[in-house]
C-alpha atoms as a PDB file:
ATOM      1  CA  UNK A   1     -50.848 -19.887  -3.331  1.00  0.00           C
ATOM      2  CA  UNK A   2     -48.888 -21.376  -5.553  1.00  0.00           C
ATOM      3  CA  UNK A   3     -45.620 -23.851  -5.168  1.00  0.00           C
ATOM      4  CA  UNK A   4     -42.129 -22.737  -6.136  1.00  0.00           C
ATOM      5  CA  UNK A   5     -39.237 -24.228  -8.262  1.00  0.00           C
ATOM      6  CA  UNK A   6     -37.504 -24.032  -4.886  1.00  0.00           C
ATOM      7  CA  UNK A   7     -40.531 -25.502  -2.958  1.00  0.00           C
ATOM      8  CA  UNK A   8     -40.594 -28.602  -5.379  1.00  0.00           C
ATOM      9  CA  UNK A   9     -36.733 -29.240  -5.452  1.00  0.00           C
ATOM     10  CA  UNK A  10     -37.043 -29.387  -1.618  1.00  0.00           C
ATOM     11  CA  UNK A  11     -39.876 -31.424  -1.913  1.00  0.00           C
ATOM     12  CA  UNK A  12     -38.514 -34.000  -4.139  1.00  0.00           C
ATOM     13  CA  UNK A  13     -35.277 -34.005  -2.196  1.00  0.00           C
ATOM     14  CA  UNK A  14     -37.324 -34.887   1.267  1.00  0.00           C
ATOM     15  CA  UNK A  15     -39.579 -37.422   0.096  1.00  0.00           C
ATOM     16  CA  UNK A  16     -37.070 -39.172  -2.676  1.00  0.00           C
ATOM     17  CA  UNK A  17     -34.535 -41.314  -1.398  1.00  0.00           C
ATOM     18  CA  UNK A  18     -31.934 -40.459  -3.849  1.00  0.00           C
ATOM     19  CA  UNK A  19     -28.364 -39.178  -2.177  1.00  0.00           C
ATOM     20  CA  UNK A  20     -28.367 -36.873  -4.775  1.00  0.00           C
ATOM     21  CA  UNK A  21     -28.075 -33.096  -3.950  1.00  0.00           C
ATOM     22  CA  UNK A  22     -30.677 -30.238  -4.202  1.00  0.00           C
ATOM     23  CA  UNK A  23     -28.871 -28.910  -7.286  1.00  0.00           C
ATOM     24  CA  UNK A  24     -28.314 -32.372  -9.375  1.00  0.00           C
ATOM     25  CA  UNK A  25     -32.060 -32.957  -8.991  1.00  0.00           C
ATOM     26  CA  UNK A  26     -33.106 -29.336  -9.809  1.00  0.00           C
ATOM     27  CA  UNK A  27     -31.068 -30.332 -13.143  1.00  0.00           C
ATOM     28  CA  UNK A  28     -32.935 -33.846 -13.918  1.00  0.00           C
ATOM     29  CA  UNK A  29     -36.185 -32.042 -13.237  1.00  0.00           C
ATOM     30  CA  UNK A  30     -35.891 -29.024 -15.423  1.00  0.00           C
ATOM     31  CA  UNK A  31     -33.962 -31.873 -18.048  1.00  0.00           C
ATOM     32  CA  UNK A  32     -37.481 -34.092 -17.601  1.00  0.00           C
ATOM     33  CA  UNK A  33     -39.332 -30.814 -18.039  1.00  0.00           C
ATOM     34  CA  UNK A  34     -37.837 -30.059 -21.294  1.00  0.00           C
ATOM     35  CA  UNK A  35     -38.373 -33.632 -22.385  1.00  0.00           C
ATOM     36  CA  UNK A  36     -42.124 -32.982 -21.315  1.00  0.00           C
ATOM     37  CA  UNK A  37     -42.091 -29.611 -23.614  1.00  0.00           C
ATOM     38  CA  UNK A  38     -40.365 -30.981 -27.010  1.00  0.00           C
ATOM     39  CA  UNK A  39     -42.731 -33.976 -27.345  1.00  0.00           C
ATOM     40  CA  UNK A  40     -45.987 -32.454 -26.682  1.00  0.00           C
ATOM     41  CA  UNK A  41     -44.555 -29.405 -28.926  1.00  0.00           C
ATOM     42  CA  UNK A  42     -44.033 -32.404 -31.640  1.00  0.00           C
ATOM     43  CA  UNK A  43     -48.067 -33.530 -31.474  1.00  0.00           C
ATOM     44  CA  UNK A  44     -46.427 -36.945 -28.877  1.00  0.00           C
ATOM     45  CA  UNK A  45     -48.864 -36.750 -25.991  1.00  0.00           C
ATOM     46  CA  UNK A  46     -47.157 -37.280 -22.865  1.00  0.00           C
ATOM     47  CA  UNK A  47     -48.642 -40.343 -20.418  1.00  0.00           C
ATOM     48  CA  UNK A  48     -47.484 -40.109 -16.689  1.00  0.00           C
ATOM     49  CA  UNK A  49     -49.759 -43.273 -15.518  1.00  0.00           C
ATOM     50  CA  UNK A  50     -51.897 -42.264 -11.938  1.00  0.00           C
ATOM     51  CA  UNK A  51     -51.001 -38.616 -12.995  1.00  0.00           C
ATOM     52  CA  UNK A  52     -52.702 -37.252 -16.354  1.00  0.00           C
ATOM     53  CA  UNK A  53     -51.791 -36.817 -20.352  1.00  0.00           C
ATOM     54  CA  UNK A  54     -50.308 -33.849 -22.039  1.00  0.00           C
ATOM     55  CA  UNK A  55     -51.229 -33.301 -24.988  1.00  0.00           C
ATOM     56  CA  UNK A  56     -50.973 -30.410 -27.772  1.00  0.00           C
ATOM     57  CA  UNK A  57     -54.488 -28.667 -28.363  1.00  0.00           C
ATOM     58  CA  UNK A  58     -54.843 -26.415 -31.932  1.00  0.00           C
ATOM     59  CA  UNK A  59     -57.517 -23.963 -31.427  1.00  0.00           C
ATOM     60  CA  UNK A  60     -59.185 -22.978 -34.722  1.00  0.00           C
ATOM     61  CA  UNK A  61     -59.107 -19.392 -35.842  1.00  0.00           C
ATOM     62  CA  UNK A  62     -61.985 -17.761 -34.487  1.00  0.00           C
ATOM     63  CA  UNK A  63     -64.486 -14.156 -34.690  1.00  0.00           C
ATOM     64  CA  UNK A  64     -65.011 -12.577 -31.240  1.00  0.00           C
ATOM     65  CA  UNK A  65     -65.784  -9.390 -29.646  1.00  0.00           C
ATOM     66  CA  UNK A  66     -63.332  -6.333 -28.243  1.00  0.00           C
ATOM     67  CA  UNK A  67     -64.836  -6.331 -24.959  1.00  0.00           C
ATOM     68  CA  UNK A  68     -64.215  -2.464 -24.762  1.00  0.00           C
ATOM     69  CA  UNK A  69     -65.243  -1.365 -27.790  1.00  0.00           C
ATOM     70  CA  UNK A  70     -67.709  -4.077 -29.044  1.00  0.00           C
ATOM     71  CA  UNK A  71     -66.124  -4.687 -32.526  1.00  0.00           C
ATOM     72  CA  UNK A  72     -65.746  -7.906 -33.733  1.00  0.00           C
ATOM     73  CA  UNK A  73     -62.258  -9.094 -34.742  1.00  0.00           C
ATOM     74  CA  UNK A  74     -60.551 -11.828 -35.802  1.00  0.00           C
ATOM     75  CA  UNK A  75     -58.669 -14.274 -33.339  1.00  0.00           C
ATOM     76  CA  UNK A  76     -55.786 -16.027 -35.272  1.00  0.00           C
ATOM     77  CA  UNK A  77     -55.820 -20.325 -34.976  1.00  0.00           C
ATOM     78  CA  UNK A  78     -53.343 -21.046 -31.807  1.00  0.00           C
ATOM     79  CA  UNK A  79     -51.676 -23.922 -29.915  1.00  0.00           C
ATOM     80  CA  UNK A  80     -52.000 -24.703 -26.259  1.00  0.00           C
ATOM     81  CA  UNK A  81     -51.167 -27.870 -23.720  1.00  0.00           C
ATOM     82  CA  UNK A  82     -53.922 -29.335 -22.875  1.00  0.00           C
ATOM     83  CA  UNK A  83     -53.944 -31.541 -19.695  1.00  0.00           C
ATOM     84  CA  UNK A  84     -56.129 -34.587 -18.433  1.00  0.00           C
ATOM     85  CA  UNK A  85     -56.195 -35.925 -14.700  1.00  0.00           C
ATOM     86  CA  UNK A  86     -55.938 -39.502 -14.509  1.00  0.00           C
ATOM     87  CA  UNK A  87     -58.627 -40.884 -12.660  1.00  0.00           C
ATOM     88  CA  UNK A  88     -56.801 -42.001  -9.681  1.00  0.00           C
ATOM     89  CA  UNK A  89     -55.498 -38.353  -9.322  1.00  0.00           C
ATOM     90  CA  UNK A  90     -59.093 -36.896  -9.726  1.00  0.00           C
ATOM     91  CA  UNK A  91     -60.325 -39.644  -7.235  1.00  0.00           C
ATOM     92  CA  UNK A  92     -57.460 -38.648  -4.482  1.00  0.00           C
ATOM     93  CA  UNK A  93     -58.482 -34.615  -4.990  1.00  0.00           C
END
């Protein structure tokens, strides 16, 4: 199960105390978002405190196996988000 854009909006809207509409905070979340996605792009890591870090990961390139066939090929170096809980959110889970 997983929570929608919707679901979230709604959620936010409930629980903040804002008198800000659905649609106005739909746009400051998807703005924040973005935010999120250009700095961790840059290298920044991103620090939400009692939440976790963002941070971009580089994967070196890498040899591996075609599960199908059993040849060995070459997996090109990549980039991924890497995440890490902050200890008061991996306490509360």
């Amino acid at each position: 199960m997983a929570l929608t854009k919707k679901e979230f909006i709604d959620a936010v809207a409930k629980a903040s105390k804002s008198e800000a509409s659905k649609r106005e905070l739909g746009e400051v979340l998807d703005a924040a978002f973005d935010i999120i996605k250009k700095n961790v792009k840059k290298g920044e890591k991103f620090i939400y405190p009692g939440f976790g870090i963002f941070s971009l990961k580089k994967r070196k390139a890498r040899k591996g196996r075609n599960p199908r066939t059993g040849e060995e090929i070459k997996i090109k170096a990549s980039k991924t988000v890497g995440f890490k809980p902050s200890a008061t959110f991996k306490n509360n889970l």
